[in-house]
Protein backbone atom coordinates (compact mmCIF):
# COMPACT_ATOMS: atom_id res chain seq x y z
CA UNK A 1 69.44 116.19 77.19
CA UNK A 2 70.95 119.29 78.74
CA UNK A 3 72.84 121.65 76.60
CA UNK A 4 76.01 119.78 77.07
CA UNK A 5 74.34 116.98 74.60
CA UNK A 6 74.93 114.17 77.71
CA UNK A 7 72.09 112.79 79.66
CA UNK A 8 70.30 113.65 82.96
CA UNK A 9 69.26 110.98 85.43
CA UNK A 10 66.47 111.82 88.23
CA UNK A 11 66.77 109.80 91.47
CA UNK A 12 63.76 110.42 93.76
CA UNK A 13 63.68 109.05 97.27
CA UNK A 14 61.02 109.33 99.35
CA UNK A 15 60.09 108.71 102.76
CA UNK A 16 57.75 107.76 105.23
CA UNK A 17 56.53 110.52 107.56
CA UNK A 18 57.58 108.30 110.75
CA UNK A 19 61.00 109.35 109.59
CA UNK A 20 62.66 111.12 112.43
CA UNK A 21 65.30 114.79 111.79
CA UNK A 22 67.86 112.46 112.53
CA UNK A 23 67.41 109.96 110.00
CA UNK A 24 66.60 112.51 107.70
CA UNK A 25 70.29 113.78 107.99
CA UNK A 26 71.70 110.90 107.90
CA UNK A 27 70.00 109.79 104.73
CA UNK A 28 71.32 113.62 103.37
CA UNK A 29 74.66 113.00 104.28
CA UNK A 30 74.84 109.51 102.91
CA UNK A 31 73.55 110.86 99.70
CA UNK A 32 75.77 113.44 99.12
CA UNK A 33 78.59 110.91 99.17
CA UNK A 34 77.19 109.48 95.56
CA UNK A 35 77.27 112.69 94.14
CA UNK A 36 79.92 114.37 91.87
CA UNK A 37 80.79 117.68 91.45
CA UNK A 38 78.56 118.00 88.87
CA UNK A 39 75.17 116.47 90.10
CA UNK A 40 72.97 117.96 92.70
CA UNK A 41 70.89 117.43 95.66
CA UNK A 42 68.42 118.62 97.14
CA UNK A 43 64.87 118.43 98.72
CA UNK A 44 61.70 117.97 96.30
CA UNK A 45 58.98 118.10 98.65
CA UNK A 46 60.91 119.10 102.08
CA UNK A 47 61.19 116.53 104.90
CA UNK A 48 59.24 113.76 102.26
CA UNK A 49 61.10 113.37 99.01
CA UNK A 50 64.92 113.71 98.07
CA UNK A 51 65.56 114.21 94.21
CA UNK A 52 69.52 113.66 93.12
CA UNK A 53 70.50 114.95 89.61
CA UNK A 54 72.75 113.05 88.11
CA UNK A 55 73.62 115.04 84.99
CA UNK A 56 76.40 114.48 82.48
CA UNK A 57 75.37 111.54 81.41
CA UNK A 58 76.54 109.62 78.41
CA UNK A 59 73.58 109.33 75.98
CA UNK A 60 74.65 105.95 74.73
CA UNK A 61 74.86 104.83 78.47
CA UNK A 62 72.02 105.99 79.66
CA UNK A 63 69.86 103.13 80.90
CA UNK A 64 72.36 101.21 81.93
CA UNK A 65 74.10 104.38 84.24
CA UNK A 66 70.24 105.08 85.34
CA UNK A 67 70.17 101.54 87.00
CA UNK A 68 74.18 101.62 87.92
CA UNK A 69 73.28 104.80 89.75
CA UNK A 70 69.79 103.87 91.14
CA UNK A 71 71.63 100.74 92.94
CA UNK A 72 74.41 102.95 94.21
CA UNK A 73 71.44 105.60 95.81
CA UNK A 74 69.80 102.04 97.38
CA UNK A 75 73.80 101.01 98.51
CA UNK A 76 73.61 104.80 99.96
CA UNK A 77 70.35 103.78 102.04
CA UNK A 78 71.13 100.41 103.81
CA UNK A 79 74.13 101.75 104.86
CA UNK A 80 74.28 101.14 108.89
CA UNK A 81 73.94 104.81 109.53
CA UNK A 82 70.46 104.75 107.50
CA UNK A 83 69.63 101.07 107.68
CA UNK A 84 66.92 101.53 109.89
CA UNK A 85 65.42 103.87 106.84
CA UNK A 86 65.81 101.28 104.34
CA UNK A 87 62.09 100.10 105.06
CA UNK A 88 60.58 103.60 105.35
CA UNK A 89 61.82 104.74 101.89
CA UNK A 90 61.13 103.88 98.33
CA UNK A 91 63.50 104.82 95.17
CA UNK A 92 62.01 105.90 91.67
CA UNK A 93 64.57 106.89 88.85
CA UNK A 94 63.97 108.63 85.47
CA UNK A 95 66.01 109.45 82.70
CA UNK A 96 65.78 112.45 80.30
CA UNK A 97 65.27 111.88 76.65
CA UNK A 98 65.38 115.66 75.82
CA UNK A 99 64.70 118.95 77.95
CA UNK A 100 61.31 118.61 77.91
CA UNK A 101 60.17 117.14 81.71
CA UNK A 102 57.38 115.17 79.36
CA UNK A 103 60.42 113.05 77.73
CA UNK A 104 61.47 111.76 81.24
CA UNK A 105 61.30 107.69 81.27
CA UNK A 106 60.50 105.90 84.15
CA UNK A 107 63.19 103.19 84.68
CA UNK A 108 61.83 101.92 88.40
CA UNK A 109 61.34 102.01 91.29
């Protein structure tokens, strides 16, 4: 939980190194599209694995958004602009039971 009390969901993408700078981009720019003002993006390990922060996150909810927003990263992939990613890449989501990273739950992948 952040210090807003609501919950934190971790989206990690990562691809395959046959990924070309092209793809890349396009997989960045199809991403960002899912995002809110709120959540973030950014690289994890540069040019391999994408993590999206979803935060504000309603505690109660918080499964059930994890997989709700897991799906929409996966829509976000097999768009036509990325679909030819869709096979190089491989989605792994977590969800935050407190602030401490150990609390994080796997919820799949």
């Amino acid at each position: 939980m952040a210090r807003s009390q609501k919950g934190l969901v971790l989206v990690l993408v990562s691809v395959t190194p046959k990924a070309d700078n092209g793809q890349l981009q396009a997989l960045v720019t199809h991403l960002s599209n899912c995002l809110r003002m709120t959540d973030c993006l950014g690289w994890h390990e540069a040019g391999k694995t994408l993590g999206v922060l979803f935060t504000e996150i309603d505690a109660e909810k918080q499964k059930s958004s994890a997989e709700l927003l897991r799906s929409r990263v996966a829509l976000a992939i097999s768009a036509p602009a990325t679909a030819s990613l869709s096979s190089q890449v491989s989605v792994t989501t977590y969800r935050a039971q407190s602030q401490e990273p150990e609390s994080w739950l796997s919820v799949g992948s």
